[in-house]
C-alpha atoms as a PDB file:
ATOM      1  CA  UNK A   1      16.611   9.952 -25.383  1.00  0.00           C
ATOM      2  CA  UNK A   2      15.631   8.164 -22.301  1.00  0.00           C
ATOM      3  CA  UNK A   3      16.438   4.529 -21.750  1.00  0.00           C
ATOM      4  CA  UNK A   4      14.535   3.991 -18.469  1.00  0.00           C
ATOM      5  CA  UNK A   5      16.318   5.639 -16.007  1.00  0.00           C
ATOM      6  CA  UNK A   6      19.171   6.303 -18.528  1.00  0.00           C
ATOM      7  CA  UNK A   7      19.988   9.281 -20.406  1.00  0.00           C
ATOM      8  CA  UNK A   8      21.542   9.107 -23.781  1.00  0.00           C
ATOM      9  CA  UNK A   9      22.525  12.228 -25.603  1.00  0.00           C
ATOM     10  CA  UNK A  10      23.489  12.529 -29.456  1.00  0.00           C
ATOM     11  CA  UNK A  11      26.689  14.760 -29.174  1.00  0.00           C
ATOM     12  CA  UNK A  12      27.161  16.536 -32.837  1.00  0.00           C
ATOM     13  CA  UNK A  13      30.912  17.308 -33.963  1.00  0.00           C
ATOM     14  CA  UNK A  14      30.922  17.789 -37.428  1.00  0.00           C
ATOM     15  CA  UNK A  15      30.213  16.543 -40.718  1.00  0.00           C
ATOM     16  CA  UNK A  16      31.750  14.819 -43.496  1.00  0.00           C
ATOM     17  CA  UNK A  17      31.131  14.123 -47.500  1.00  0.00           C
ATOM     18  CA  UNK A  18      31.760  11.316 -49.473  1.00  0.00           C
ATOM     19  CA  UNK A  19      30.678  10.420 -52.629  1.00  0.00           C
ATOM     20  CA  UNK A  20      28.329   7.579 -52.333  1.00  0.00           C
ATOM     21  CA  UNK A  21      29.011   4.786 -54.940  1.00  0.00           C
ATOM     22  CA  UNK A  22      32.720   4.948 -53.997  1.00  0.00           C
ATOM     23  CA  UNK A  23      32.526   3.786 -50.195  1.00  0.00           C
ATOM     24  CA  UNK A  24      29.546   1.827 -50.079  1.00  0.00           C
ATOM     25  CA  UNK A  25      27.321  -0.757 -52.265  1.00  0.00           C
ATOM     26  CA  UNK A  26      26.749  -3.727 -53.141  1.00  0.00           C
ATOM     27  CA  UNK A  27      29.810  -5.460 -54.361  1.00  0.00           C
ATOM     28  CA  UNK A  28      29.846  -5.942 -58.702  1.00  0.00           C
ATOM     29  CA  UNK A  29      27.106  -3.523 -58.807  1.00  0.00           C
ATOM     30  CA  UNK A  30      27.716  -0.065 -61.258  1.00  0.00           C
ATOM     31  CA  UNK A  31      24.723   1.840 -59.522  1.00  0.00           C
ATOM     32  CA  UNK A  32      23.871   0.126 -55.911  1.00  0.00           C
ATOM     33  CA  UNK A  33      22.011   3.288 -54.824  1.00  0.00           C
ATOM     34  CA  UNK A  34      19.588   3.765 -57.538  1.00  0.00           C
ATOM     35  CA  UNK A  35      16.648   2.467 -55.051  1.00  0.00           C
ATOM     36  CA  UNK A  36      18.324   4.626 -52.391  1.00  0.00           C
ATOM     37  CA  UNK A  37      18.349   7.857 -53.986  1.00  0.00           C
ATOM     38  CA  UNK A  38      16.115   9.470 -51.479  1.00  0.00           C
ATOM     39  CA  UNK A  39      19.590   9.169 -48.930  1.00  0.00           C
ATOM     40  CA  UNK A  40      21.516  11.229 -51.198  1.00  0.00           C
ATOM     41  CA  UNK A  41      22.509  14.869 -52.209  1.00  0.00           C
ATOM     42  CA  UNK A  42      21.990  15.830 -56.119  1.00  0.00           C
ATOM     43  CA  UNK A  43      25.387  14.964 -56.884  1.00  0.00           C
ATOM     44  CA  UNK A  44      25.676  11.544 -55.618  1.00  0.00           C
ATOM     45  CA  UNK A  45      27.315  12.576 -52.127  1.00  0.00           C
ATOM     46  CA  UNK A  46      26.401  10.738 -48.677  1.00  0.00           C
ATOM     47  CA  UNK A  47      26.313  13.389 -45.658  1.00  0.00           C
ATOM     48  CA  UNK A  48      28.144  11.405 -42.962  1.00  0.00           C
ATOM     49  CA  UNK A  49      27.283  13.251 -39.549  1.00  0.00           C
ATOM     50  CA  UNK A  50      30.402  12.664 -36.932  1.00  0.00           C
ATOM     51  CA  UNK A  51      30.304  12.708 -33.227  1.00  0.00           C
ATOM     52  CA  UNK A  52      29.422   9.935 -30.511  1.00  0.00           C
ATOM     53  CA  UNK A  53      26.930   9.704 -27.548  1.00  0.00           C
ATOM     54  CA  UNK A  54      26.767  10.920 -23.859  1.00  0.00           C
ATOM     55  CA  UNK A  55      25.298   8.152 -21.571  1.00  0.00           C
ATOM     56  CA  UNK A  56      23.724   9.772 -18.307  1.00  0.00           C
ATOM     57  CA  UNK A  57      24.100   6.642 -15.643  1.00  0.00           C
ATOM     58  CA  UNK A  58      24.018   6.681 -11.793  1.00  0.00           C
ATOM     59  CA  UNK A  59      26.847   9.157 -11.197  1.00  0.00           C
ATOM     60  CA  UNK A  60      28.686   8.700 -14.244  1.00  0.00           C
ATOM     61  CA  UNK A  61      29.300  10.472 -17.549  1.00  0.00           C
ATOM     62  CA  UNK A  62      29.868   7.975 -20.075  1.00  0.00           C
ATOM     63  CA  UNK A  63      31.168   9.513 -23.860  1.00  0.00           C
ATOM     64  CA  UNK A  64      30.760   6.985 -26.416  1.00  0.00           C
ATOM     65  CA  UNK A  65      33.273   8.113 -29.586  1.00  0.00           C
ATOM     66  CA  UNK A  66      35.010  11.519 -29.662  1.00  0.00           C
ATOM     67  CA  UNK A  67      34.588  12.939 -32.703  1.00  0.00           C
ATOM     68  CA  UNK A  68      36.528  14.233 -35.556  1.00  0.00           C
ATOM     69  CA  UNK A  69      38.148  16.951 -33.411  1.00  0.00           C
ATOM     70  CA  UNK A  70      38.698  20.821 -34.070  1.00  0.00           C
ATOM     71  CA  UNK A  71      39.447  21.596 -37.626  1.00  0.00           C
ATOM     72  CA  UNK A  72      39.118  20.096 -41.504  1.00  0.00           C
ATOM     73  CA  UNK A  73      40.494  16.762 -42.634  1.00  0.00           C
ATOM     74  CA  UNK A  74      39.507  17.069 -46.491  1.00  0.00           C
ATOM     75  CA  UNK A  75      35.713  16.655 -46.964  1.00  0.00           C
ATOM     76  CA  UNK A  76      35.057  15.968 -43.248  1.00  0.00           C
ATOM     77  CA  UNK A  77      35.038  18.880 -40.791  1.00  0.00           C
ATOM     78  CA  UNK A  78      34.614  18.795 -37.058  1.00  0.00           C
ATOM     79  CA  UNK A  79      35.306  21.134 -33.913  1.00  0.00           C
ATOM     80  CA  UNK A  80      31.904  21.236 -31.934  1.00  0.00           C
ATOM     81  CA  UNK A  81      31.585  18.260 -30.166  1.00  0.00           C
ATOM     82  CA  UNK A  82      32.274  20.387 -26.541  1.00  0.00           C
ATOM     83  CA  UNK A  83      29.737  22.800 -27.459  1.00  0.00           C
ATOM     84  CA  UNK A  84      27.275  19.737 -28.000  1.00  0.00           C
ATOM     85  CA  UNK A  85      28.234  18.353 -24.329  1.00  0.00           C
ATOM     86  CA  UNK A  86      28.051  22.177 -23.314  1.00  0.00           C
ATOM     87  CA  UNK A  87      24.978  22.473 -24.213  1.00  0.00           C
ATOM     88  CA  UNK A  88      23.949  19.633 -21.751  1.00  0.00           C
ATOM     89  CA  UNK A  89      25.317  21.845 -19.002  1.00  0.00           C
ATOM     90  CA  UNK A  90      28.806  19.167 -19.433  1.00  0.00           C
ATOM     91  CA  UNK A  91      32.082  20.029 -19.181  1.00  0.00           C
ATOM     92  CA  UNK A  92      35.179  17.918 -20.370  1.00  0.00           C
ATOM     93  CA  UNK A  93      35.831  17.426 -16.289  1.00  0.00           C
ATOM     94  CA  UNK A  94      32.325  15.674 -16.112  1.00  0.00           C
ATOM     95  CA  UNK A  95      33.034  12.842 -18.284  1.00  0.00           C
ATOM     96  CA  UNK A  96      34.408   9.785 -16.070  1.00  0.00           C
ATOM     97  CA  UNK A  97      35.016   7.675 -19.287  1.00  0.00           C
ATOM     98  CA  UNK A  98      35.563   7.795 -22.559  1.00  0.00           C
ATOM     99  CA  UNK A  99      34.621   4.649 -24.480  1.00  0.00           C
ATOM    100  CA  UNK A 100      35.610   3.603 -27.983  1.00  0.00           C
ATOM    101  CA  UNK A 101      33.673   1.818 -30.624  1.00  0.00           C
ATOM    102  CA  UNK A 102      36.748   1.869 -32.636  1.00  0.00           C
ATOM    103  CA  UNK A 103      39.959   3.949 -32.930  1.00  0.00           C
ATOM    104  CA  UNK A 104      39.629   4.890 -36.551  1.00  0.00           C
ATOM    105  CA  UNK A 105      40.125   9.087 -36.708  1.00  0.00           C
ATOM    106  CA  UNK A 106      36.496  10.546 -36.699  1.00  0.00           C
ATOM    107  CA  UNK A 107      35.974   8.422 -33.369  1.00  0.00           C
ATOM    108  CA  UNK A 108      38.897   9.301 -31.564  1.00  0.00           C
ATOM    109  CA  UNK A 109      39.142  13.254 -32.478  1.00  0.00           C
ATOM    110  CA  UNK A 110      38.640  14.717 -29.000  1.00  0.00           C
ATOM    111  CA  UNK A 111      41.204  12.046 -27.112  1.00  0.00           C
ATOM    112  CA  UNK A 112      43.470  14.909 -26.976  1.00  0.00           C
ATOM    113  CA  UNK A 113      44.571  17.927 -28.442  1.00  0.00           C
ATOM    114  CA  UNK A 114      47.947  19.537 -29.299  1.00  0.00           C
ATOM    115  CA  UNK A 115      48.968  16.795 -27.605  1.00  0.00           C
ATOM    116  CA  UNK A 116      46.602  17.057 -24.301  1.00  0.00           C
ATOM    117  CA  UNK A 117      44.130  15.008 -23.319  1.00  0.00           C
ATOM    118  CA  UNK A 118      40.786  16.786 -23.689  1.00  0.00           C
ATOM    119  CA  UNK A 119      38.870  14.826 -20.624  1.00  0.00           C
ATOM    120  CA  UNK A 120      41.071  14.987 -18.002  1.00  0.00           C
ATOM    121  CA  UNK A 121      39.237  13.138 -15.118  1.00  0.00           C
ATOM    122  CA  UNK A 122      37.811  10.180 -17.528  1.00  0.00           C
ATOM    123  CA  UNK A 123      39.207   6.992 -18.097  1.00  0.00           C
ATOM    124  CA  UNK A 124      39.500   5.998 -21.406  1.00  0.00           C
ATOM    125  CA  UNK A 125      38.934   2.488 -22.613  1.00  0.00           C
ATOM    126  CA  UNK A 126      39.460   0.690 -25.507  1.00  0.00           C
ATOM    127  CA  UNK A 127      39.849  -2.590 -26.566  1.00  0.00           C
ATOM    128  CA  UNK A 128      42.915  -4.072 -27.209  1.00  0.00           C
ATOM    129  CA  UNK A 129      42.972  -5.534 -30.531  1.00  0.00           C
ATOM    130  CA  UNK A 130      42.179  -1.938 -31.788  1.00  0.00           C
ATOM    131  CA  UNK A 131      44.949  -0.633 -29.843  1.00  0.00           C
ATOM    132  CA  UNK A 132      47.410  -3.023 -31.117  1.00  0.00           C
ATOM    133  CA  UNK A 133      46.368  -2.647 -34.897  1.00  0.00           C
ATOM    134  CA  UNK A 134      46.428   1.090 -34.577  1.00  0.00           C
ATOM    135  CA  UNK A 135      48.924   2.180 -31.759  1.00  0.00           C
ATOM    136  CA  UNK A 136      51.756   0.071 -30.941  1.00  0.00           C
ATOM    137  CA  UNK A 137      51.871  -3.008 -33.869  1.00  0.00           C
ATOM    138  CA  UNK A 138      52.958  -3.266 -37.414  1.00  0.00           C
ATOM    139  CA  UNK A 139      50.108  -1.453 -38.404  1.00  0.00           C
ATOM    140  CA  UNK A 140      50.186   1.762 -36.764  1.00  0.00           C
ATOM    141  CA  UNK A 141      50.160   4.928 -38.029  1.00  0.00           C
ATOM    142  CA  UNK A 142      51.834   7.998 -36.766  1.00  0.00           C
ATOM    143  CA  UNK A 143      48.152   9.896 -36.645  1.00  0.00           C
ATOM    144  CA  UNK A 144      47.092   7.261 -34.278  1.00  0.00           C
ATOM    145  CA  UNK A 145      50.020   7.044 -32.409  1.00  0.00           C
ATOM    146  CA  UNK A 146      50.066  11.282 -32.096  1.00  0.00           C
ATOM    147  CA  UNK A 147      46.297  11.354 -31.051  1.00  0.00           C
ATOM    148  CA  UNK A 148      46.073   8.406 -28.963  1.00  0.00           C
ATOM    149  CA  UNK A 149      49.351   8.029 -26.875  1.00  0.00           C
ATOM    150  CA  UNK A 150      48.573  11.276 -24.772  1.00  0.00           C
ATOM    151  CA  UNK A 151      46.007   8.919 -23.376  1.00  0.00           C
ATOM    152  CA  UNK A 152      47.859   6.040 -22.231  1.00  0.00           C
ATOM    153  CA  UNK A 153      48.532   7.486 -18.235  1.00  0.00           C
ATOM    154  CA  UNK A 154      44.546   7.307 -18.264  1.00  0.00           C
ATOM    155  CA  UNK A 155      43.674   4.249 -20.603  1.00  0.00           C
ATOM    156  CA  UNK A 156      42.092   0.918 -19.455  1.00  0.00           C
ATOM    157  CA  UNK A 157      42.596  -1.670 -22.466  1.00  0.00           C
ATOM    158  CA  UNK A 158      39.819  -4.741 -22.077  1.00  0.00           C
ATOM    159  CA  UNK A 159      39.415  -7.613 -24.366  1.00  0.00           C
ATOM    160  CA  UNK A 160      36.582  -9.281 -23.198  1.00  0.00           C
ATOM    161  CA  UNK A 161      32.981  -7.952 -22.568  1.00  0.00           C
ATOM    162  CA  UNK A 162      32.374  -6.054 -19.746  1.00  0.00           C
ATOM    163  CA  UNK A 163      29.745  -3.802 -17.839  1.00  0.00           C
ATOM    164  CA  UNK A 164      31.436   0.365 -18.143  1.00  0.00           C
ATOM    165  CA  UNK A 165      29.209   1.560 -15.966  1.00  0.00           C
ATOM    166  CA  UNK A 166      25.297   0.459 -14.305  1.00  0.00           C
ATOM    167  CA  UNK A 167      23.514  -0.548 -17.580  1.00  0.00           C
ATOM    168  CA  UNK A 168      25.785   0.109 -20.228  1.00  0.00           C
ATOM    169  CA  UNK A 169      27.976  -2.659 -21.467  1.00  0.00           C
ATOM    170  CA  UNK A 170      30.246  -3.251 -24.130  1.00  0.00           C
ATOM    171  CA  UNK A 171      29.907  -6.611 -26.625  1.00  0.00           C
ATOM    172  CA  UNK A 172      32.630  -6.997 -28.868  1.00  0.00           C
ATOM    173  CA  UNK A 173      31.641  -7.557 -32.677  1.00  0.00           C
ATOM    174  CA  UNK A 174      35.196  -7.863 -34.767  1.00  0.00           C
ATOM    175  CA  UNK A 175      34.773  -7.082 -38.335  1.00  0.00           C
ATOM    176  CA  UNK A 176      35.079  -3.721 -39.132  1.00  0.00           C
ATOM    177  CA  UNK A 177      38.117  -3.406 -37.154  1.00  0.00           C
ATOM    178  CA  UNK A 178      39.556  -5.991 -34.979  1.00  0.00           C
ATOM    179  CA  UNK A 179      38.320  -4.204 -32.040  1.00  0.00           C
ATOM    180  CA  UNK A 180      35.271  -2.512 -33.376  1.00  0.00           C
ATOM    181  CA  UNK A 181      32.845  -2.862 -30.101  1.00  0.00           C
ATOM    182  CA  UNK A 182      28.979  -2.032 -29.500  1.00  0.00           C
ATOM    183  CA  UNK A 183      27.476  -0.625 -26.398  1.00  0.00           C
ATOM    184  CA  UNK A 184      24.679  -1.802 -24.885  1.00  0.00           C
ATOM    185  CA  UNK A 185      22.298   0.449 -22.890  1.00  0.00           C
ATOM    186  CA  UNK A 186      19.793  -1.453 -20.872  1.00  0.00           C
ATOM    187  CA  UNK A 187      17.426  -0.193 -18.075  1.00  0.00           C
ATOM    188  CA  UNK A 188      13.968  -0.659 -17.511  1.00  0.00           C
ATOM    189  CA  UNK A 189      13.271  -3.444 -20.028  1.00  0.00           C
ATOM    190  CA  UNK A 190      14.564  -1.051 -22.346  1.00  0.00           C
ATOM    191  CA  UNK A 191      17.789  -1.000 -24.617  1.00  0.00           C
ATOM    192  CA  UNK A 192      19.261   0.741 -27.024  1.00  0.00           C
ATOM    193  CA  UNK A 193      22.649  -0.423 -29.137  1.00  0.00           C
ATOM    194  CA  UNK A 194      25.144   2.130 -30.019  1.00  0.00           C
ATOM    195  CA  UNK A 195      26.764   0.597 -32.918  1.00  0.00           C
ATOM    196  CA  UNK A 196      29.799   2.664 -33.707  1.00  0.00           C
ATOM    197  CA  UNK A 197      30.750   1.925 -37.510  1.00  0.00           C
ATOM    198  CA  UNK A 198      28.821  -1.304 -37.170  1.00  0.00           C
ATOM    199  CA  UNK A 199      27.052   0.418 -40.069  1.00  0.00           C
ATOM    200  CA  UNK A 200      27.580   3.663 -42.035  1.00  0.00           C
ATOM    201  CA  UNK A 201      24.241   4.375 -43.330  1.00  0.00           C
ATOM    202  CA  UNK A 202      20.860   3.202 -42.309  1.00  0.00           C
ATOM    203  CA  UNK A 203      20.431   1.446 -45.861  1.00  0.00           C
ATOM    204  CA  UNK A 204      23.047  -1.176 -44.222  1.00  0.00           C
ATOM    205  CA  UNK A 205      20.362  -2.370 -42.245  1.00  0.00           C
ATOM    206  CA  UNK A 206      18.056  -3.135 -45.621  1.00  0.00           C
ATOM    207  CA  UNK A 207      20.679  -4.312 -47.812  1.00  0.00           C
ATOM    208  CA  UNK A 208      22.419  -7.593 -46.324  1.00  0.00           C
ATOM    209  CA  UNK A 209      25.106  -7.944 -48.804  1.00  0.00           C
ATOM    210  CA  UNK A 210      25.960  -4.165 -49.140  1.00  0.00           C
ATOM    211  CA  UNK A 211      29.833  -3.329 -47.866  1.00  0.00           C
ATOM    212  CA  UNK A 212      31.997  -0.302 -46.882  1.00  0.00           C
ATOM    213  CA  UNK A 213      35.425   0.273 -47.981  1.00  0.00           C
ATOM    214  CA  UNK A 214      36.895   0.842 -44.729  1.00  0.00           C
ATOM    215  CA  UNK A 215      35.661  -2.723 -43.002  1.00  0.00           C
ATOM    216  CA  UNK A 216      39.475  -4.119 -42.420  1.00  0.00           C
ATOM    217  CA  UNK A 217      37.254  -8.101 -42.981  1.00  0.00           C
ATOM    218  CA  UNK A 218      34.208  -7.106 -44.899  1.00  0.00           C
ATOM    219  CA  UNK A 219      33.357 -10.532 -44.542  1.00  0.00           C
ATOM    220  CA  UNK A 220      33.078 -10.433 -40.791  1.00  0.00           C
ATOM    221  CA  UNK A 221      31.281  -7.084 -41.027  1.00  0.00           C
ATOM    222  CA  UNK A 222      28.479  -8.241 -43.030  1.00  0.00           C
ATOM    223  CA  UNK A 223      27.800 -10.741 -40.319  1.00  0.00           C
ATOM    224  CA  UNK A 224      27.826  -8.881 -37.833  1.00  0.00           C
ATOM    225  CA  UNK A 225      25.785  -6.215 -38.695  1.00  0.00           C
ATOM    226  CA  UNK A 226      23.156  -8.914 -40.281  1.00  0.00           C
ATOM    227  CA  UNK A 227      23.966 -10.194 -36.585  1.00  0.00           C
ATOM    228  CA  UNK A 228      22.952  -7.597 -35.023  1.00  0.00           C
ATOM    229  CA  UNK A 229      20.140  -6.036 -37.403  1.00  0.00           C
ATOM    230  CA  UNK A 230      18.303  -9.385 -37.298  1.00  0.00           C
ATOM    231  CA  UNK A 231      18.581  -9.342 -32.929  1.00  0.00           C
ATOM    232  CA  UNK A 232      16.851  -5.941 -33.056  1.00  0.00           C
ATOM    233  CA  UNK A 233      14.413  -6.757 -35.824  1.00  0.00           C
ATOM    234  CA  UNK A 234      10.905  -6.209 -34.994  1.00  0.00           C
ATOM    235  CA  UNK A 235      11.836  -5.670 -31.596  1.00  0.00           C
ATOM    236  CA  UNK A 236      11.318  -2.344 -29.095  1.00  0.00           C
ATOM    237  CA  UNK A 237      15.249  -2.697 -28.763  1.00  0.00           C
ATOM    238  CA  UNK A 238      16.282   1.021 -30.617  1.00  0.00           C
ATOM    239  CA  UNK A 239      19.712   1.457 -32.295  1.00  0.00           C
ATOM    240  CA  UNK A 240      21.773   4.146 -33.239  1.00  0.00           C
ATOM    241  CA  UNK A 241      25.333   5.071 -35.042  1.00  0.00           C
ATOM    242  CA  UNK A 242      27.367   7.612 -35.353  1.00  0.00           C
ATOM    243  CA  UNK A 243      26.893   8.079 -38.970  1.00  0.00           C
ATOM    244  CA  UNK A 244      23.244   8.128 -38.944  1.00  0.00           C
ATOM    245  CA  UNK A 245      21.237  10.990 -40.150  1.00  0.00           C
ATOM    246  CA  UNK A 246      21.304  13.715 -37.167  1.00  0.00           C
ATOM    247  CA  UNK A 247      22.410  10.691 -34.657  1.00  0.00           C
ATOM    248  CA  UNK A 248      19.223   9.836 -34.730  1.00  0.00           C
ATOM    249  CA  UNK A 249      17.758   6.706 -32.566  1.00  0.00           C
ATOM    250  CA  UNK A 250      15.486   4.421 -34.693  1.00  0.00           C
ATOM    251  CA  UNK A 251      14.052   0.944 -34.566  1.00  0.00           C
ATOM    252  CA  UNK A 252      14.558  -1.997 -37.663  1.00  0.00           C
ATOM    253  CA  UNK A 253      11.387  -3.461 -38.891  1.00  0.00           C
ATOM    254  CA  UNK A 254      10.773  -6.554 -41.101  1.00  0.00           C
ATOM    255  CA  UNK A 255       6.779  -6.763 -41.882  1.00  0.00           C
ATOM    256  CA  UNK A 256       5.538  -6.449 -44.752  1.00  0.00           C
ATOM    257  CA  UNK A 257       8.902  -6.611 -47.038  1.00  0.00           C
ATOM    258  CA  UNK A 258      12.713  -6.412 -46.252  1.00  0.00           C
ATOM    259  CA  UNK A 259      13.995  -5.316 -43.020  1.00  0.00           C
ATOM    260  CA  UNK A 260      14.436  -1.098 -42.619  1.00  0.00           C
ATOM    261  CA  UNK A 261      15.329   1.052 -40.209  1.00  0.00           C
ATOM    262  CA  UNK A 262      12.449   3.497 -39.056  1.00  0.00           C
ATOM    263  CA  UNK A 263      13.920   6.893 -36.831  1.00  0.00           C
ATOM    264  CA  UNK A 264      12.249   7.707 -33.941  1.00  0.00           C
END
């Protein structure tokens, strides 16, 4: 995906499984995705693809989200996120940064490894209020604080908005965690949000009062993402998420009946 002069690549790690009705609908509801069906597997299960984006900018390497990481963690399974950069002709030495949307597991999988950091020339950044709820405050969980504290020689904490590199910049949109930040890639009067768990599924975008289990303020979620969704709305602005079906880049559109998100 091009974003004028920009490259973005979808960087596949893994996938995981959940069933549906029990992570996501519409709250009071006993069947929210019976006019979704079309999203789902026989038995009621939601495919949940993991894995970020590489953004292509000037002479920098920008990796949005890290993945799952190597191995199985129940339903969801990761492990080929470096053969996705790979097969851009990138190697973990090429990425300058590493940016999180969020520090939740299946973004933050490829931080490090056995207890080394998996991109060694790349600063990592992350905002603070994310690194405070999950790393070092009354909140934190010894996962986090395994994966994530190899990281600290090389991580940047911000806590305002801020440009990462030419034409990508990061907006921060509290909700589904306290940190959870978008990134904005702009170039050519073009622009494309990477929305991190901003939404789950692509039916988020139709259904305004539809929430996930794992926003930490479901309130502040839902207006963000409405936020957001209604920006982009008949627009040529493109968005994308993690979660997505095959990462793929689409556009929300309004006409002729609710808003929906149409893939590219």
């Amino acid at each position: 995906m091009k974003v004028g002069d920009i490259e973005v690549i979808p960087v596949r790690d893994g996938v995981g499984v959940e069933v549906a009705a029990e992570i996501l609908g519409r709250p009071g509801v006993a069947d929210p995705w019976a006019c979704h069906a079309e999203h789902l597997g026989a038995d009621g299960t939601l495919e949940l693809p993991l894995g970020g984006f590489c953004v292509r900018t000037g002479d920098r390497v920008v990796l949005v989200d890290a993945g799952i990481g190597a191995g199985e963690y129940g339903t969801y399974v990761g492990g080929n996120l470096l053969a996705s950069l790979h097969a851009h002709g990138i190697t973990p030495g090429d990425v300058t940064d590493v940016v999180f949307t969020h520090l939740h597991f299946d973004h933050v999988g490829w931080a490090s490894q056995d207890g080394r950091v998996v991109f060694p020339n790349a600063t990592h950044r992350a905002h603070r209020a994310d690194w405070e709820y999950f790393v070092t405050g009354p909140t934190a969980t010894a996962a986090a604080i395994d994966k994530l504290t190899p990281i600290e020689p090389q991580l940047a904490l911000f806590d305002t908005d801020f440009t990462v590199a030419p034409g990508l910049d990061a907006r921060h949109v509290p909700g589904h965690t306290p940190g959870t930040t978008i990134y904005v890639v702009s170039a050519g009067g073009q622009r494309a949000l990477l929305l991190g768990d901003v939404a789950h599924s692509v039916v988020q975008l139709s259904e305004r009062d539809w929430q996930v289990i794992w926003d930490i303020d479901p309130v502040a979620a839902s207006a963000v993402r409405n936020r957001i969704a209604d920006e982009v709305a008949d627009t040529e602005d493109l968005v994308a998420a993690a979660h997505f079906p095959d990462l793929r880049f689409g556009r929300v559109i309004s006409t002729d009946g609710p808003r929906r998100f149409v893939a590219v």
